[in-house]
C-alpha atoms as a PDB file:
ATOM      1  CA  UNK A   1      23.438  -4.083  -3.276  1.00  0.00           C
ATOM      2  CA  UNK A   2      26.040  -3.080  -1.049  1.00  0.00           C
ATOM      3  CA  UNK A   3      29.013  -5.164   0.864  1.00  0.00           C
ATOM      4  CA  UNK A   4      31.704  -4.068   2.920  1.00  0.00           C
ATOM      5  CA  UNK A   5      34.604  -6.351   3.432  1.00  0.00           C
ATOM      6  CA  UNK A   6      36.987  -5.487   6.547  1.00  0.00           C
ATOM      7  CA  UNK A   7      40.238  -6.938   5.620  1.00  0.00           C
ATOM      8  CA  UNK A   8      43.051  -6.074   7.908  1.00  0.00           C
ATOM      9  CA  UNK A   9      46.441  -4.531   6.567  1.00  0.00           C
ATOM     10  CA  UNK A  10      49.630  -7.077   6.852  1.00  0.00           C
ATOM     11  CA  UNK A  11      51.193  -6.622   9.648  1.00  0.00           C
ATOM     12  CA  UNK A  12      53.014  -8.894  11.769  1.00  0.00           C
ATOM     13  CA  UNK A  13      52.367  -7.031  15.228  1.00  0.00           C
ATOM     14  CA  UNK A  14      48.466  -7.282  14.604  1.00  0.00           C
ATOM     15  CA  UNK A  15      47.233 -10.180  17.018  1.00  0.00           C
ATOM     16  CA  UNK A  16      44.930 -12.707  16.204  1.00  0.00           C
ATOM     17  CA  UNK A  17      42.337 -11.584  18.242  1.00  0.00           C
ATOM     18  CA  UNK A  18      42.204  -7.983  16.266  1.00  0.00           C
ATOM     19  CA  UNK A  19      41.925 -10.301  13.418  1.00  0.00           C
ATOM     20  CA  UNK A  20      39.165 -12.757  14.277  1.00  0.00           C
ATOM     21  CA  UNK A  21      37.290  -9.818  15.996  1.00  0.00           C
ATOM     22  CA  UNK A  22      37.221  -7.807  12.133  1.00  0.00           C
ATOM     23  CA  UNK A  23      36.333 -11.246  10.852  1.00  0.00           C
ATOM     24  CA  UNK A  24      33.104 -11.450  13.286  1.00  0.00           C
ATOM     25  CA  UNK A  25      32.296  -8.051  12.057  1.00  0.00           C
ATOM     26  CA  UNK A  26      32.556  -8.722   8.466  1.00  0.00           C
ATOM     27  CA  UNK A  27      30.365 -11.799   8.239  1.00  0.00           C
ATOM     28  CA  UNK A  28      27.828 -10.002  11.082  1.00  0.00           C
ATOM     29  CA  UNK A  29      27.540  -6.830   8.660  1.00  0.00           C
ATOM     30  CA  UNK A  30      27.477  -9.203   5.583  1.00  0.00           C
ATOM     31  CA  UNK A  31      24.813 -11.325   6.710  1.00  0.00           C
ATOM     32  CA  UNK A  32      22.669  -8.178   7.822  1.00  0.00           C
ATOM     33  CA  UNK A  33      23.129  -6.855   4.789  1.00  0.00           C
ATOM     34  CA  UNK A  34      21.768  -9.913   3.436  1.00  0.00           C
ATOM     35  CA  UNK A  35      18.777 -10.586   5.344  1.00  0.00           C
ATOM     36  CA  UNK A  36      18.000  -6.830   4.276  1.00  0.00           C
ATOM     37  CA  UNK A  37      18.148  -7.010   0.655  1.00  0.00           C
ATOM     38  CA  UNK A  38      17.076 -10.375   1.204  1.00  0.00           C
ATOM     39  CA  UNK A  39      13.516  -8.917   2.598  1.00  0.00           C
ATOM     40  CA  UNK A  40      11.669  -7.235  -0.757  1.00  0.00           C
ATOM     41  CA  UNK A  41       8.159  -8.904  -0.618  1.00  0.00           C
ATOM     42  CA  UNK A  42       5.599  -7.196  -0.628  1.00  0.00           C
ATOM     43  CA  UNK A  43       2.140  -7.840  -0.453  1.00  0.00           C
ATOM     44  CA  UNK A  44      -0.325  -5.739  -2.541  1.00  0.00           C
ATOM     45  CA  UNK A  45      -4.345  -6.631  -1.423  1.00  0.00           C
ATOM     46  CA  UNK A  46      -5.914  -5.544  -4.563  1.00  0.00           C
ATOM     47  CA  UNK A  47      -2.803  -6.279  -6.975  1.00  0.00           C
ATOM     48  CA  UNK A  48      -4.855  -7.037  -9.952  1.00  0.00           C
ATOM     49  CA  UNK A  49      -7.355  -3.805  -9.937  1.00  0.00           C
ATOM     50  CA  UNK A  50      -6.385  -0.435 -11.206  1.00  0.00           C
ATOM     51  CA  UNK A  51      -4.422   0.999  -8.726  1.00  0.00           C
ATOM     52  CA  UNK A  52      -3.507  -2.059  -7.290  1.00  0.00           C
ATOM     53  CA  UNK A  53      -1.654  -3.221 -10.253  1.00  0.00           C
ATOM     54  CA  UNK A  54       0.036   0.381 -11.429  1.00  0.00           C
ATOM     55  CA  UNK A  55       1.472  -0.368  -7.805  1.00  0.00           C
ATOM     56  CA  UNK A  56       2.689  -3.967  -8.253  1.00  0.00           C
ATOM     57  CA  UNK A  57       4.328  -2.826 -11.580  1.00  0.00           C
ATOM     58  CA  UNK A  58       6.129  -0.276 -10.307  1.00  0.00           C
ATOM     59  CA  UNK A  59       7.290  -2.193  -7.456  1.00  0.00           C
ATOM     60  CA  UNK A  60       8.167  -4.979  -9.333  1.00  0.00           C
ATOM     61  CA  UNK A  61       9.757  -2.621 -11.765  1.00  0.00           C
ATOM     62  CA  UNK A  62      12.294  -2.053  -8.716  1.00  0.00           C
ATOM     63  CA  UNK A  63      13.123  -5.259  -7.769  1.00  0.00           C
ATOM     64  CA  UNK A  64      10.704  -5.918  -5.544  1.00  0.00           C
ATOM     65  CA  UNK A  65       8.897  -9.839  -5.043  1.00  0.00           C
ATOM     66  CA  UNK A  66       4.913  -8.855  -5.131  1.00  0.00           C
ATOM     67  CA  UNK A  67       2.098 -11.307  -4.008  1.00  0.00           C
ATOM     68  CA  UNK A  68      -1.304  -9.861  -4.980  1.00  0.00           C
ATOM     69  CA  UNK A  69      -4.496 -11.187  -3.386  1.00  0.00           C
ATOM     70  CA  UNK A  70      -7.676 -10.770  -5.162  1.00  0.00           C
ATOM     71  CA  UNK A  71     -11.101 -12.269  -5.401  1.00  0.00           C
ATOM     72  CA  UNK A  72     -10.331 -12.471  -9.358  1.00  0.00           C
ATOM     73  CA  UNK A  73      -6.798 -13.682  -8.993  1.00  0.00           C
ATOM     74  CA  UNK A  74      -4.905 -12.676 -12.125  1.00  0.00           C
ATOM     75  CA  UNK A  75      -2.610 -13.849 -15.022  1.00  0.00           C
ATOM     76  CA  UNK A  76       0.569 -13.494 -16.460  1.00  0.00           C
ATOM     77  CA  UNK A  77      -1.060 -11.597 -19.575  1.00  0.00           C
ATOM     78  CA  UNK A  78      -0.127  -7.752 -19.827  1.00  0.00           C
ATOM     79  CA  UNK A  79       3.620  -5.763 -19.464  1.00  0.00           C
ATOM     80  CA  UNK A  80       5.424  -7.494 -16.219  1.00  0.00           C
ATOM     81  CA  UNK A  81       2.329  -9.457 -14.852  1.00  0.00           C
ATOM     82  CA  UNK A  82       4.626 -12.623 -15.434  1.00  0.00           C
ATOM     83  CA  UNK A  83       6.778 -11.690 -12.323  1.00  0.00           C
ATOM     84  CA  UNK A  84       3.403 -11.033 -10.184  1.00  0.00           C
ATOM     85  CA  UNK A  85       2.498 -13.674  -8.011  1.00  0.00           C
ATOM     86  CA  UNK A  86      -1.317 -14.067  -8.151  1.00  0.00           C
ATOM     87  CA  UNK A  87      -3.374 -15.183  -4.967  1.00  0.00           C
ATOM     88  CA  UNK A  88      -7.212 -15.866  -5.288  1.00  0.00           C
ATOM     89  CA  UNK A  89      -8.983 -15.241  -2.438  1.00  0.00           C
ATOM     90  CA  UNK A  90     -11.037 -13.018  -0.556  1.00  0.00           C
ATOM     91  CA  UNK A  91      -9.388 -10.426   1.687  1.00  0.00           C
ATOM     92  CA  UNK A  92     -12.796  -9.934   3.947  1.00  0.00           C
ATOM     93  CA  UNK A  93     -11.990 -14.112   5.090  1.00  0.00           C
ATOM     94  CA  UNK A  94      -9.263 -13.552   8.346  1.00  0.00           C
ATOM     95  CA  UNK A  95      -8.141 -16.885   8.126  1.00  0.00           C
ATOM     96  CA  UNK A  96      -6.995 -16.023   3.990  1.00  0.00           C
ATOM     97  CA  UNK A  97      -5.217 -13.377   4.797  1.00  0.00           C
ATOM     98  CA  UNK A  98      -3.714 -15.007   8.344  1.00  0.00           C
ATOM     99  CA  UNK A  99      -2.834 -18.127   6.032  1.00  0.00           C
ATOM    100  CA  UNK A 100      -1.138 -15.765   3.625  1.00  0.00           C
ATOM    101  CA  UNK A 101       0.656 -13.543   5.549  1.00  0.00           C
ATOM    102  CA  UNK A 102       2.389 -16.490   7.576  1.00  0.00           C
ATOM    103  CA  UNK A 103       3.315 -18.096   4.746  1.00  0.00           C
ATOM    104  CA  UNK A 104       5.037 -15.015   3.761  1.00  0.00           C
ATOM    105  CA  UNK A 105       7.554 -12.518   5.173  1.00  0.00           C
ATOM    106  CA  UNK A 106       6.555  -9.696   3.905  1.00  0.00           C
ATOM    107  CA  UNK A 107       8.193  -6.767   4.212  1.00  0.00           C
ATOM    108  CA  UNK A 108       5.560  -4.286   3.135  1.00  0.00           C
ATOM    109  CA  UNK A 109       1.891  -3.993   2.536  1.00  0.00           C
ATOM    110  CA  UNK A 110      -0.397  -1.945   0.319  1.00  0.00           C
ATOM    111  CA  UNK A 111      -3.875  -1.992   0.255  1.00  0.00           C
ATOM    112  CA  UNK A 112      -6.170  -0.948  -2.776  1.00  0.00           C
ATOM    113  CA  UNK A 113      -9.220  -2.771  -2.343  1.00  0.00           C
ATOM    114  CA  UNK A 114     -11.973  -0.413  -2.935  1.00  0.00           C
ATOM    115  CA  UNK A 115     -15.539   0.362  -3.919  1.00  0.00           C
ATOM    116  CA  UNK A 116     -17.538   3.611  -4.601  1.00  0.00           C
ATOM    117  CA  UNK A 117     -20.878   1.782  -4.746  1.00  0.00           C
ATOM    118  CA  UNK A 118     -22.186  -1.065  -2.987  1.00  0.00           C
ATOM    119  CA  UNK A 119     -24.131  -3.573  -6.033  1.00  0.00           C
ATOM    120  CA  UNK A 120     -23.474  -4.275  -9.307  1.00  0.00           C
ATOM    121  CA  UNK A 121     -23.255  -0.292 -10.136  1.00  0.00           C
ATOM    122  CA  UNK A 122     -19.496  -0.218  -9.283  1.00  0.00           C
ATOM    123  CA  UNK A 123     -18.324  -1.833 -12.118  1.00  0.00           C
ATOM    124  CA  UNK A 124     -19.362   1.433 -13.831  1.00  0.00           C
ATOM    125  CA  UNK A 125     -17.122   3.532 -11.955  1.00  0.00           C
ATOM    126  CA  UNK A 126     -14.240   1.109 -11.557  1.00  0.00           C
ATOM    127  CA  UNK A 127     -11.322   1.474 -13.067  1.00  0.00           C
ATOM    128  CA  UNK A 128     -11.319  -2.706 -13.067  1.00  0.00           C
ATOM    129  CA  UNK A 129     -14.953  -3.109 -13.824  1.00  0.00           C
ATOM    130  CA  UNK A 130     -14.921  -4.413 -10.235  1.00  0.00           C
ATOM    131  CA  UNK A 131     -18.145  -6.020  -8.962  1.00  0.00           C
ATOM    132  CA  UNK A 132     -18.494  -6.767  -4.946  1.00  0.00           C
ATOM    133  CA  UNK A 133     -20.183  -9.789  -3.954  1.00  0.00           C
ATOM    134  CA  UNK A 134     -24.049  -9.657  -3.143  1.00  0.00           C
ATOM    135  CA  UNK A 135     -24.528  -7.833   0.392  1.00  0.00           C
ATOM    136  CA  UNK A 136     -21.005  -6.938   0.533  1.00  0.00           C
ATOM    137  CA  UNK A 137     -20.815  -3.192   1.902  1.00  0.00           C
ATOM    138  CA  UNK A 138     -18.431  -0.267   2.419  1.00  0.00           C
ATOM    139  CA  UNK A 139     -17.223  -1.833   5.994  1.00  0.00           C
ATOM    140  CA  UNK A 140     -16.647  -5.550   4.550  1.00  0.00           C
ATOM    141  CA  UNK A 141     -14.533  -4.084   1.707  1.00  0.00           C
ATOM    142  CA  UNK A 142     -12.696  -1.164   2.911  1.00  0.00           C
ATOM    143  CA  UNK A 143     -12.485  -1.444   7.452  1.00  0.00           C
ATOM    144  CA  UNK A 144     -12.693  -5.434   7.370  1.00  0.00           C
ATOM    145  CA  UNK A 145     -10.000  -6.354   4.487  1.00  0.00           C
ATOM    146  CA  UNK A 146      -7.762  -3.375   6.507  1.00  0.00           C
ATOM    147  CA  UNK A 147      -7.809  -4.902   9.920  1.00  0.00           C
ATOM    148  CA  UNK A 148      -7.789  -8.679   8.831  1.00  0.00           C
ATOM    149  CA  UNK A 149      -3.891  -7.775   7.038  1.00  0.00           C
ATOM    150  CA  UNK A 150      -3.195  -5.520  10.060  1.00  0.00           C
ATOM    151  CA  UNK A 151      -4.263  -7.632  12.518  1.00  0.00           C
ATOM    152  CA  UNK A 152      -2.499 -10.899  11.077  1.00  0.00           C
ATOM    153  CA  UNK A 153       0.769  -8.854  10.638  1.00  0.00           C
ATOM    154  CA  UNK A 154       0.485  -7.924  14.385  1.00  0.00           C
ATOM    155  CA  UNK A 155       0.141 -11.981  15.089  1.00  0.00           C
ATOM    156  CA  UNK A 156       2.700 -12.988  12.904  1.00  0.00           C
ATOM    157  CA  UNK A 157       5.663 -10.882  14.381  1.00  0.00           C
ATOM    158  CA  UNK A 158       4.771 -12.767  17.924  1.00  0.00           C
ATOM    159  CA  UNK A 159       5.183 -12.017  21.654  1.00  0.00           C
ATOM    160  CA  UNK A 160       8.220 -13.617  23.084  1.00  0.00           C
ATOM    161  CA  UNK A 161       9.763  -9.966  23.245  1.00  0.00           C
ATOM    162  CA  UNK A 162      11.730  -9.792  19.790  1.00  0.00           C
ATOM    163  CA  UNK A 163      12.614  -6.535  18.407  1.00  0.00           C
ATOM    164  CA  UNK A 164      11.137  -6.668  14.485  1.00  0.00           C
ATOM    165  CA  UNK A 165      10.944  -3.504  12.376  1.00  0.00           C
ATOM    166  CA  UNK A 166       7.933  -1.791  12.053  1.00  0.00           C
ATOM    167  CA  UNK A 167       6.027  -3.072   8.672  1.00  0.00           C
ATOM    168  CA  UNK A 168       5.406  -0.321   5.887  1.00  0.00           C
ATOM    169  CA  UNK A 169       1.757   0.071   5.466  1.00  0.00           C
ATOM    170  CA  UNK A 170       0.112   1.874   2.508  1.00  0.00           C
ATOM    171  CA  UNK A 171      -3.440   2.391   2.713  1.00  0.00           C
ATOM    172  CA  UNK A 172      -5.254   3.904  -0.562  1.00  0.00           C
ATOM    173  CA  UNK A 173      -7.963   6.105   1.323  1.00  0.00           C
ATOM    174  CA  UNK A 174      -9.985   9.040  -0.532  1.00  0.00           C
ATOM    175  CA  UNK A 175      -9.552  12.969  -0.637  1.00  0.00           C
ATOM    176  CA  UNK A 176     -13.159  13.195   0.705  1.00  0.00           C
ATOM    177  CA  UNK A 177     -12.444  11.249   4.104  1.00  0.00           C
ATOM    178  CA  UNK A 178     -11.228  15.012   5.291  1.00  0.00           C
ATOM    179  CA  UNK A 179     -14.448  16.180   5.357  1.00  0.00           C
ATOM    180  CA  UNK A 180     -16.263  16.517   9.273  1.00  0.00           C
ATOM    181  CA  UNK A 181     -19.934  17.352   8.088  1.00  0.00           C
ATOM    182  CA  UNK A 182     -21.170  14.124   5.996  1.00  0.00           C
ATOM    183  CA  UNK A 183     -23.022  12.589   8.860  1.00  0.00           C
ATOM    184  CA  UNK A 184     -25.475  15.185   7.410  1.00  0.00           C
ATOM    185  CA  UNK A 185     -26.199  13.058   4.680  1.00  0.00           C
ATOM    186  CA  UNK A 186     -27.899  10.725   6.552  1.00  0.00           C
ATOM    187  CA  UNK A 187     -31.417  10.148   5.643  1.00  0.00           C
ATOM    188  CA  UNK A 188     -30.974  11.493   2.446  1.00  0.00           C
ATOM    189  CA  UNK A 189     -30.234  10.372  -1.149  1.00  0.00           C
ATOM    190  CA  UNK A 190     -26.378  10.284  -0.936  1.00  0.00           C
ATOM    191  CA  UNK A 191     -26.424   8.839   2.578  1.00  0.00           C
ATOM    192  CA  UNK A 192     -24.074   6.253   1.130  1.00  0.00           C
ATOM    193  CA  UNK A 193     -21.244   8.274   0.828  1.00  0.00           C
ATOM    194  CA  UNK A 194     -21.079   8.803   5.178  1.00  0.00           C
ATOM    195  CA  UNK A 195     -21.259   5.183   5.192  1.00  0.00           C
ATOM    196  CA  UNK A 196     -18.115   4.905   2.356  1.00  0.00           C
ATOM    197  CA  UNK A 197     -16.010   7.608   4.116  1.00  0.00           C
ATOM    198  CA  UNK A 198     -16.929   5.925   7.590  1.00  0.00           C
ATOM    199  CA  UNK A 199     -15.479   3.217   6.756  1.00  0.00           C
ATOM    200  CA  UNK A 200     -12.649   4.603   5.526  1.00  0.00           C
ATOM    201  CA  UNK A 201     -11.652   7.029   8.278  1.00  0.00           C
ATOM    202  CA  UNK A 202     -11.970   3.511  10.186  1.00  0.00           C
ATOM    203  CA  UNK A 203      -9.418   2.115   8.519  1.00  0.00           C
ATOM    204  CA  UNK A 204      -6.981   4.818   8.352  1.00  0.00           C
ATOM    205  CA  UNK A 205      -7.515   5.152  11.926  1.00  0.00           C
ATOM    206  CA  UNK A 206      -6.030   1.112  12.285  1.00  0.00           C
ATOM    207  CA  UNK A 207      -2.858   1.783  10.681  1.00  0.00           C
ATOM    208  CA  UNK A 208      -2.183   5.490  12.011  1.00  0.00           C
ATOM    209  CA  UNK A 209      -2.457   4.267  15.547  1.00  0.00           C
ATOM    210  CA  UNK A 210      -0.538   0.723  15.642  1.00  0.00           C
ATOM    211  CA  UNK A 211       2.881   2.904  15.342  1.00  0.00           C
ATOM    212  CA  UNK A 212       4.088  -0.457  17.628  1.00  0.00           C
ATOM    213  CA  UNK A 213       4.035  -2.604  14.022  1.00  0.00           C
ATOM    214  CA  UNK A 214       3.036  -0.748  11.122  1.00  0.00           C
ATOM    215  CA  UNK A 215       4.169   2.666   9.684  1.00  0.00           C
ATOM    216  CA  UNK A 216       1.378   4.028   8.585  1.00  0.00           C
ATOM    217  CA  UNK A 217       0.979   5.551   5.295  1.00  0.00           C
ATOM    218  CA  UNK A 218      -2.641   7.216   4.424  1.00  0.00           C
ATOM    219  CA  UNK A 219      -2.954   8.316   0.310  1.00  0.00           C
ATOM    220  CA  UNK A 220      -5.916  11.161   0.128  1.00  0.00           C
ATOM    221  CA  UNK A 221      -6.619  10.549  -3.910  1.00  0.00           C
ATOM    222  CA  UNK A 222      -9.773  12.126  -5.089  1.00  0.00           C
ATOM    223  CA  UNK A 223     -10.945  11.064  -8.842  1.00  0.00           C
ATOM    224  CA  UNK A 224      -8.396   8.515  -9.812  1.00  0.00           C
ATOM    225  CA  UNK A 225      -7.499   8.760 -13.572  1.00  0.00           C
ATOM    226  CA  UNK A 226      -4.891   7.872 -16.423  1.00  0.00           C
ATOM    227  CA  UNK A 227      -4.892   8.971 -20.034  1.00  0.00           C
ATOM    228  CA  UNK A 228      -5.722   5.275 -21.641  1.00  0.00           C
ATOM    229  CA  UNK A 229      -9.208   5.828 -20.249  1.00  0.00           C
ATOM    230  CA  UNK A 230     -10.310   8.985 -22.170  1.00  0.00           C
ATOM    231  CA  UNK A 231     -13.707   8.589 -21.183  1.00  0.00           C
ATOM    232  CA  UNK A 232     -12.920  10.153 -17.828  1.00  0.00           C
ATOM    233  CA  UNK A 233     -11.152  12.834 -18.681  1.00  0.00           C
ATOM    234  CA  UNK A 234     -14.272  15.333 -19.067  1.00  0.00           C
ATOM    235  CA  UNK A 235     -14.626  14.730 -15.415  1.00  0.00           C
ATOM    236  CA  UNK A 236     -11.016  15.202 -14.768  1.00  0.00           C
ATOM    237  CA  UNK A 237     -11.391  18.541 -16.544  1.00  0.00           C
ATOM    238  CA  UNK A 238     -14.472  19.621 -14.500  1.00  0.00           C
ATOM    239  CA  UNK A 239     -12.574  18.644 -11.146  1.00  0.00           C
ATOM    240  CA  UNK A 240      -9.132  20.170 -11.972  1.00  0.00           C
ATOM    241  CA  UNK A 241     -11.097  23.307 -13.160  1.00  0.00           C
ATOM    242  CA  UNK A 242     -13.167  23.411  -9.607  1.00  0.00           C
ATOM    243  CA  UNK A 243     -10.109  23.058  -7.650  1.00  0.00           C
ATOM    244  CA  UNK A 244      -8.326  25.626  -9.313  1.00  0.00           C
ATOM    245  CA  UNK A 245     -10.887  28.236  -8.882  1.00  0.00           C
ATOM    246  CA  UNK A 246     -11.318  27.526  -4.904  1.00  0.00           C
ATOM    247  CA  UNK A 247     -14.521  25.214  -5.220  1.00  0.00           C
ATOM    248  CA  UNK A 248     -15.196  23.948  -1.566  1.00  0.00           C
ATOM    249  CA  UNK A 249     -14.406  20.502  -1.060  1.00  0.00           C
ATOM    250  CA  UNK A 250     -13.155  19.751  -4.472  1.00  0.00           C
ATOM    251  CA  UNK A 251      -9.777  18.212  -4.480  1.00  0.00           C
ATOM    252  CA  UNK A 252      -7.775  17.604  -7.487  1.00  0.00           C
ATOM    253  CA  UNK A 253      -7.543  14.434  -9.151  1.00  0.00           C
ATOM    254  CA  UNK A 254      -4.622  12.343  -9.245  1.00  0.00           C
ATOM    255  CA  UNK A 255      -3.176  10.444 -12.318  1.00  0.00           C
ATOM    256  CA  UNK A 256      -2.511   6.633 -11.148  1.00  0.00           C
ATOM    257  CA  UNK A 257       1.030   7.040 -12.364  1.00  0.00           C
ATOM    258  CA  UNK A 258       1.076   9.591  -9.446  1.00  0.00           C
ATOM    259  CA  UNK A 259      -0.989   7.926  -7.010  1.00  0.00           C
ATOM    260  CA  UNK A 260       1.502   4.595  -7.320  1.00  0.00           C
ATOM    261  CA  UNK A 261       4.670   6.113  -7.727  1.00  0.00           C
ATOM    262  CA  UNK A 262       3.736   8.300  -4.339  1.00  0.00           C
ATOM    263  CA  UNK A 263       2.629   4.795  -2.691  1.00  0.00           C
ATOM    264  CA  UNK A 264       5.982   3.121  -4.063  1.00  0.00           C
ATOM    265  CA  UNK A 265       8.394   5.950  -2.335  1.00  0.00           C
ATOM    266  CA  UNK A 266       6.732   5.817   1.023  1.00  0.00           C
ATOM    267  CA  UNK A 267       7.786   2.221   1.079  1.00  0.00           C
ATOM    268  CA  UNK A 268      10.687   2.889   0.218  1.00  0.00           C
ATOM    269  CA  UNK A 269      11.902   5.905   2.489  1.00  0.00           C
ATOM    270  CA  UNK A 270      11.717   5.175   6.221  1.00  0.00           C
ATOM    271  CA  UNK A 271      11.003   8.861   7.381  1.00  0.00           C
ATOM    272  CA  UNK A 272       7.621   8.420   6.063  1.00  0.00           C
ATOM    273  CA  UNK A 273       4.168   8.047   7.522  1.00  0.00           C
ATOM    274  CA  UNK A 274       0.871   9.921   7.888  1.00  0.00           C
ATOM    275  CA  UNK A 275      -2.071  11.060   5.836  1.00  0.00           C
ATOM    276  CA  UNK A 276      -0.927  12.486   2.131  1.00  0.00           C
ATOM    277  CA  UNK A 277      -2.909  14.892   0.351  1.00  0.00           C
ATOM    278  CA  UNK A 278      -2.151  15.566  -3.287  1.00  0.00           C
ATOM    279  CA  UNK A 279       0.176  18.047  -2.965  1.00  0.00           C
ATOM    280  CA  UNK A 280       2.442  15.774  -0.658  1.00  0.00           C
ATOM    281  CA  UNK A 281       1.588  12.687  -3.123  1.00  0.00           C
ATOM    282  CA  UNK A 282       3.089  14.999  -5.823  1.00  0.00           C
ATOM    283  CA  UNK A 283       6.215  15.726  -3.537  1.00  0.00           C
ATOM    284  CA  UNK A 284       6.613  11.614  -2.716  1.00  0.00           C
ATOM    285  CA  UNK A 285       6.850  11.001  -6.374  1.00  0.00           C
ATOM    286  CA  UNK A 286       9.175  13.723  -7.232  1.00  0.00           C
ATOM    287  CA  UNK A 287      11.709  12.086  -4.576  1.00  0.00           C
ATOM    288  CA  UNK A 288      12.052   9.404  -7.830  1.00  0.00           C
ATOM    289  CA  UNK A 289      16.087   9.237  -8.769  1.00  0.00           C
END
């Protein structure tokens, strides 16, 4: 927190007007400075999931206010969940995240509602033991729950002409949504994965382009992993190995330390926005003080 106090030198030539003028100044700057420090919520859509909540802890770890919305909600149990404000709802409903996002002035947004696998077989791949709702698919969970906070941030900041600051967006996307040839897949066995990465190109796509309200901030993870889950890290072995050697299309996984921190910088420095691979996730976190 930073104030500046302009306080004229004694002098008995100085005229009142030089000193009411620094006066103006002062409490103009002050309350600025105010309204800017003043401005640290941030909602997280996802907030109580894996990555979701390494990225409320570390925000909240910086002073931040965090409002997660979640189908599950959350609690106060676990390191810092106390200062987490928990929202049940679902994110696919517009009129939830409308309602929440007016009630709110939130300064930032980052989204990590996800799925690998549409059905009751995701909770064996999620880091949260996440199940989606019967019939729910790849576009109601990744494009819809994108566009409904993008879209109600876009509505919130009006059209009578005021100048706002473009809103921080962070969008947790996948390493894979690179790749130009999966539209092969259809009609075959892993035909879900165009409709996965379809939907996420989609989204990324929304934020990128709406440079008129959002900065846009695209994290490229591949396999997502952290050390208190040791049951993954044979596959995190396999992965880093195939990436090292040159495998095609294999992209390194990330640790969720790295994956958050890299989220929580982006917010936090204005000069970026784009798509982030892992090598430029790895650079975002290293920018920590």
């Amino acid at each position: 927190q930073i104030m500046i106090f302009l306080i004229p030198r004694h002098n008995p030539k100085t005229s009142p007007q030089l000193i009411q003028l620094l006066t103006i100044l002062t409490l103009t700057f002050s309350i600025s400075m105010a309204s800017n420090i003043g401005s640290k919520k941030i909602l997280v859509l996802g907030g109580n999931g894996f990555v979701g909540g390494t990225i409320a802890k570390k925000l909240i770890d910086r002073g931040y206010e965090v409002t997660s919305l979640s189908r599950r909600g959350g609690s106060a149990d676990g390191e810092g969940k106390s200062r987490i404000t928990f929202v049940k709802g679902d994110a696919t409903d517009q009129k939830t995240v409308e309602d929440l996002v007016n009630g709110s002035k939130f300064s930032a947004v980052a989204h990590a509602i996800g799925i690998l696998f549409e059905g009751g077989s995701n909770r064996l791949v999620s880091g949260s033991g996440s199940v989606p709702l019967p019939g729910a698919t790849y576009d109601d969970i990744t494009r819809r729950t994108v566009f409904n906070a993008a879209d109600a941030i876009s509505k919130s900041r009006g059209t009578n002409g005021e100048q706002h600051p473009v809103i921080p967006f962070v969008f947790v996307s996948a390493a894979e949504a690179a790749w130009t040839f999966d539209e092969k897949f259809m009609g075959t066995p892993i035909e879900f994965l165009h409709r996965y990465l379809k939907a996420k190109r989609s989204a990324e796509e929304r934020i990128l382009k709406d440079k008129e309200n959002l900065r846009g901030i695209v994290l490229r993870p591949s396999l997502v992993w952290t050390y208190k889950r040791p049951f993954a890290l044979p596959s995190v072995a396999a992965f880093t190995f195939g990436n090292m050697i040159g495998l095609p299309f294999v992209d390194r996984p990330v640790n969720v330390e790295t994956l958050a921190e890299a989220a929580v910088q982006a917010i936090m420095s204005p000069e970026e926005s784009g798509v982030y691979d892992f090598k430029e996730m790895r650079r975002l976190e290293s920018k920590v003080e």
